[in-house]
N, C-alpha and C. Protein backbone atom coordinates (compact mmCIF):
# COMPACT_ATOMS: atom_id res chain seq x y z
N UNK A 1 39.84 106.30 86.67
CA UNK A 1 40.66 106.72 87.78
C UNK A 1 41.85 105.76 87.91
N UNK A 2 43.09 106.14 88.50
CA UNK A 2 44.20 105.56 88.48
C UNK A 2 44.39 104.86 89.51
N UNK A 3 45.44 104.06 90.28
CA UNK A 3 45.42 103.28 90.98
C UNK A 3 46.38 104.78 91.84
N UNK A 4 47.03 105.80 91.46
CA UNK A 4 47.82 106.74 92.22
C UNK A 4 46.95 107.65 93.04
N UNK A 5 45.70 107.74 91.67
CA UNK A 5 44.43 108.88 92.09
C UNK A 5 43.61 108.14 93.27
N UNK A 6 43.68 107.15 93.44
CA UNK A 6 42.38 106.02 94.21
C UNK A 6 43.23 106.20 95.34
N UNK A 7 44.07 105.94 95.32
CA UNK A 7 45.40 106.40 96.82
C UNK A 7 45.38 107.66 97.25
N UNK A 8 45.67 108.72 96.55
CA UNK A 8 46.21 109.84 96.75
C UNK A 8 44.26 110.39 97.40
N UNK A 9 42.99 109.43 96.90
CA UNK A 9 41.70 110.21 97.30
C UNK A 9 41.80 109.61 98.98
N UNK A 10 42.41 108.53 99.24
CA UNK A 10 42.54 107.73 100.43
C UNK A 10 42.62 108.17 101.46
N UNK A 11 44.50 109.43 100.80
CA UNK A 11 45.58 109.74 101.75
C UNK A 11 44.60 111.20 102.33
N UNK A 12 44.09 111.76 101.57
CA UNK A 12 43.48 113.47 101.37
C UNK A 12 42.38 113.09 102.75
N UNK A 13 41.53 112.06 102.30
CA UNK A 13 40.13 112.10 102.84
C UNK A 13 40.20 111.33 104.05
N UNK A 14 41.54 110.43 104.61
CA UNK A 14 42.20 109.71 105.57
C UNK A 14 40.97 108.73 105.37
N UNK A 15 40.68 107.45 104.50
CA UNK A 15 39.97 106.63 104.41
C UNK A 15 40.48 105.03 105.23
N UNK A 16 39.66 104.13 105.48
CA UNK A 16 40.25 102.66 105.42
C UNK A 16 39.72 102.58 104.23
N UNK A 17 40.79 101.53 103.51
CA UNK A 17 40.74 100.72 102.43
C UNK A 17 40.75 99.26 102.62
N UNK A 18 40.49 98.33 101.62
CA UNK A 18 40.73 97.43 101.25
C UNK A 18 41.58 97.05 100.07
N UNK A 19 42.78 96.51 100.18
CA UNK A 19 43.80 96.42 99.04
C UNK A 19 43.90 95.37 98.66
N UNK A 20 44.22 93.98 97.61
CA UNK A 20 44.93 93.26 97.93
C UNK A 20 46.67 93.19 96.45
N UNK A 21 47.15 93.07 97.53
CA UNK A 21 48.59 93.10 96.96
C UNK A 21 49.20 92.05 97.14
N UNK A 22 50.29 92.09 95.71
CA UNK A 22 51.22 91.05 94.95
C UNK A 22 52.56 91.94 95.12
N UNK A 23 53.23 90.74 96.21
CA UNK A 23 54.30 90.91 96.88
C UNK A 23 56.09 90.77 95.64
N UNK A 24 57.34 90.89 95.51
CA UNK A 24 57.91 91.10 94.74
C UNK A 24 57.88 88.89 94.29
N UNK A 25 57.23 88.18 95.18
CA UNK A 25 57.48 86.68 95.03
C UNK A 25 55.92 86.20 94.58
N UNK A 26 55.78 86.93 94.15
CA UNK A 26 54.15 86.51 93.36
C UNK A 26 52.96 86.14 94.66
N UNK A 27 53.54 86.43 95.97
CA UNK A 27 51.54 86.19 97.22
C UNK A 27 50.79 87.32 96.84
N UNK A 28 49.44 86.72 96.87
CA UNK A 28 48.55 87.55 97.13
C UNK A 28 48.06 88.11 97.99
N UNK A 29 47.91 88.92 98.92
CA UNK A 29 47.47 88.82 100.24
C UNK A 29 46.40 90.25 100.40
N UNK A 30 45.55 90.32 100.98
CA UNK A 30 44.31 91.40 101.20
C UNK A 30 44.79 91.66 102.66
N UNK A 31 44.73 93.54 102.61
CA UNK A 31 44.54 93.94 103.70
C UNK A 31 43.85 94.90 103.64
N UNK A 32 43.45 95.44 104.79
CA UNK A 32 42.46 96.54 105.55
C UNK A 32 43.45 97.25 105.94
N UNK A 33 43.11 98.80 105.31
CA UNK A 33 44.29 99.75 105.78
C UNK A 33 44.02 100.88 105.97
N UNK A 34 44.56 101.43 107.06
CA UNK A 34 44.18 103.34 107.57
C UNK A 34 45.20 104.10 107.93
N UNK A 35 44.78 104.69 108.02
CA UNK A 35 46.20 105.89 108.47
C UNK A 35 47.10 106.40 107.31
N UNK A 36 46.87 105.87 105.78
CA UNK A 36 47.29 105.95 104.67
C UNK A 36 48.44 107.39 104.79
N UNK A 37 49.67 107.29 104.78
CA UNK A 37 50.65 108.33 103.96
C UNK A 37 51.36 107.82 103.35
N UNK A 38 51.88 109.00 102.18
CA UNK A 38 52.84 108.45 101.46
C UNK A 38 54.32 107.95 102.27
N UNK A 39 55.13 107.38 102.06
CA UNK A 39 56.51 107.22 102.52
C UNK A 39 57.40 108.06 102.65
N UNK A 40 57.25 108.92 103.98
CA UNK A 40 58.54 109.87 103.93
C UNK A 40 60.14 108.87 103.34
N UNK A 41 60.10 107.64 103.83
CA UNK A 41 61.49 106.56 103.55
C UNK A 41 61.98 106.63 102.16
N UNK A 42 60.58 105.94 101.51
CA UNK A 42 60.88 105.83 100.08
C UNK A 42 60.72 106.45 99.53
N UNK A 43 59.61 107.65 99.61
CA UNK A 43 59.55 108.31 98.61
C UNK A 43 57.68 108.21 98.02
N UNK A 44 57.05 109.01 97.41
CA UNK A 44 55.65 109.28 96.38
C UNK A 44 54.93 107.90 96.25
N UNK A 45 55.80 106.90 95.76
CA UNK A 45 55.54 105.40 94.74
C UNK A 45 55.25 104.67 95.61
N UNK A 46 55.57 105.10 97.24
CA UNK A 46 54.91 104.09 98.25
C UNK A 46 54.29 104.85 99.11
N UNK A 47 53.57 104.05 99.84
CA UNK A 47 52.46 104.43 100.82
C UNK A 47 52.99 103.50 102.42
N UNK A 48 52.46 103.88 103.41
CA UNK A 48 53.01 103.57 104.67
C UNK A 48 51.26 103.53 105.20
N UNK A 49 50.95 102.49 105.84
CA UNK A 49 49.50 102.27 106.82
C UNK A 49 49.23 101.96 108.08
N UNK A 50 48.63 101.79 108.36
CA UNK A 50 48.27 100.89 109.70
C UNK A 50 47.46 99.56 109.25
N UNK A 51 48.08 98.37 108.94
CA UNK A 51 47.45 97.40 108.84
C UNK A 51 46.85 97.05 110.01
N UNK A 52 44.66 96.60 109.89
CA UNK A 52 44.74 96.21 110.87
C UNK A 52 44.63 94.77 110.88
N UNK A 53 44.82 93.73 110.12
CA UNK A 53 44.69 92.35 110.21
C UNK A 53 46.36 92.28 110.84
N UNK A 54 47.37 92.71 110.90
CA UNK A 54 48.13 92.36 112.12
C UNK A 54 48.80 93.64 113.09
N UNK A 55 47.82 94.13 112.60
CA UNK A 55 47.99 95.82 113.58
C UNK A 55 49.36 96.30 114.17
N UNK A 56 50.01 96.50 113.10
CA UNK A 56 51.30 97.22 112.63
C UNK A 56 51.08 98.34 111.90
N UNK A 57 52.41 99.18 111.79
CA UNK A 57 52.20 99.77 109.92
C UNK A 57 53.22 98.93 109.28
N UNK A 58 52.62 98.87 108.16
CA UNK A 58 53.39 98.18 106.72
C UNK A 58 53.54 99.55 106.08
N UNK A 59 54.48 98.81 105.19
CA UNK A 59 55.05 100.10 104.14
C UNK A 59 54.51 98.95 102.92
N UNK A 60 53.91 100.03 101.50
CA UNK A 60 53.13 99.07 100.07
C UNK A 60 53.72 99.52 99.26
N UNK A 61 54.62 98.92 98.09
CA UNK A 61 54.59 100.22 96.59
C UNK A 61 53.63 100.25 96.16
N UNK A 62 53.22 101.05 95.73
CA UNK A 62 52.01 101.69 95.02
C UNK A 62 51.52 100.62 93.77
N UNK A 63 52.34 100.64 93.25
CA UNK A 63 52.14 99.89 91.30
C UNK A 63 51.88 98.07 91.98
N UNK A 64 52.75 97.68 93.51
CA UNK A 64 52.13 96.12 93.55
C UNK A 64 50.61 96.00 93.37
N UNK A 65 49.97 97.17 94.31
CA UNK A 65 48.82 97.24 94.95
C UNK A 65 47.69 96.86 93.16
N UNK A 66 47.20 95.82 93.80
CA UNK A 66 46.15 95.03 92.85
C UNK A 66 44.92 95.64 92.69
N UNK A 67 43.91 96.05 93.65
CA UNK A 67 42.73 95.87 94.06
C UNK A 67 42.81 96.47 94.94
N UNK A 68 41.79 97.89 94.65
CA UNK A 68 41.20 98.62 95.99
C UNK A 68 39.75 98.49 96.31
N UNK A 69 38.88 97.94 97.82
CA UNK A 69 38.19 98.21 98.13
C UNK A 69 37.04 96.94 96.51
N UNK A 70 37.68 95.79 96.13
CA UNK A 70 37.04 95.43 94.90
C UNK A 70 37.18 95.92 93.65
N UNK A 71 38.17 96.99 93.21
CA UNK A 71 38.30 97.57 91.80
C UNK A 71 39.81 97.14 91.34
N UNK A 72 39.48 96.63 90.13
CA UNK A 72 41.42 96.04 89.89
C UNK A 72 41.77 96.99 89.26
N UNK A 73 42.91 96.81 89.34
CA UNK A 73 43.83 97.34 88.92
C UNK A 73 45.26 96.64 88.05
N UNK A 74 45.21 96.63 86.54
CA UNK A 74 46.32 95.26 86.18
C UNK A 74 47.51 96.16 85.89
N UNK A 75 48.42 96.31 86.33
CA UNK A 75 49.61 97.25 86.60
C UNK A 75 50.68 96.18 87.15
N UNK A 76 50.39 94.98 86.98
CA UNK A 76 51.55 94.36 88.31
C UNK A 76 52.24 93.85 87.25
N UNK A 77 53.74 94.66 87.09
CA UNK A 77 54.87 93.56 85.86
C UNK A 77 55.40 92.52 86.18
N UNK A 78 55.35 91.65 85.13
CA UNK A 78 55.61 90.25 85.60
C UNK A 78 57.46 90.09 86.17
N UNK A 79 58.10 91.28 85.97
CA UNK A 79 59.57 91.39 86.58
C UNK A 79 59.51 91.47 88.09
N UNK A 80 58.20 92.16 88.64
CA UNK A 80 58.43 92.52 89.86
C UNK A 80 57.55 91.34 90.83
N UNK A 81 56.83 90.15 89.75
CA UNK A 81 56.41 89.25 90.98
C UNK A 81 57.43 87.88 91.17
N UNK A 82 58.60 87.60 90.02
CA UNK A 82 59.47 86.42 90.29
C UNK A 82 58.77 85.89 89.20
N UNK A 83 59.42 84.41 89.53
CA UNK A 83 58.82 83.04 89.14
C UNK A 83 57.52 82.58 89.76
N UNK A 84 57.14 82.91 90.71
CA UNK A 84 55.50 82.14 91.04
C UNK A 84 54.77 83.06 91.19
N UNK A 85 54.20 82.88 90.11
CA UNK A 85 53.05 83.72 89.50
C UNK A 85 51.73 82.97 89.11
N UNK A 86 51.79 81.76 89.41
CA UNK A 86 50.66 81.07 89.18
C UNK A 86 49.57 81.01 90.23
N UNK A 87 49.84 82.17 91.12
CA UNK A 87 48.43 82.52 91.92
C UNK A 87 47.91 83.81 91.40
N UNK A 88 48.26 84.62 90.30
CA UNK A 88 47.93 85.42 89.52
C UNK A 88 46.50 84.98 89.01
């Protein structure tokens, strides 16, 4: 299964997830997320949530997103995390 298909089962079945994502400056950071749609803003390639570790919505691109729920995913190009990448 794909990291688009593992989303797109998220968005259908309105799940919380667990993600953790690599930001365009190489952080790692885990969140808990619900309310999953795609981005009317951007567009398919991103997703829009309700984070609740600071209970907002965030907007994610899709391809940062590392790890769902414990399953990796290695998709993250080394163009889109910078120079510090040594928390990779």
């Amino acid at each position: 299964m794909t990291i688009e298909e593992v989303i797109h089962r998220a968005v259908v079945l309105r799940l919380t997830i667990e993600i953790q994502y690599c930001t365009r400056r190489g952080n790692v950071y885990s969140f808990h997320i619900n309310n999953i749609l795609y981005s009317r803003r951007y567009g398919a390639m991103y997703i829009e949530a309700f984070c609740l570790e600071v209970e907002e919505d965030r907007t994610f691109k899709i391809s940062r997103i590392m790890m769902v729920n414990g399953h990796s995913f290695s998709r993250i190009f080394w163009n889109q995390i910078g120079d510090n990448f040594s928390v990779i």
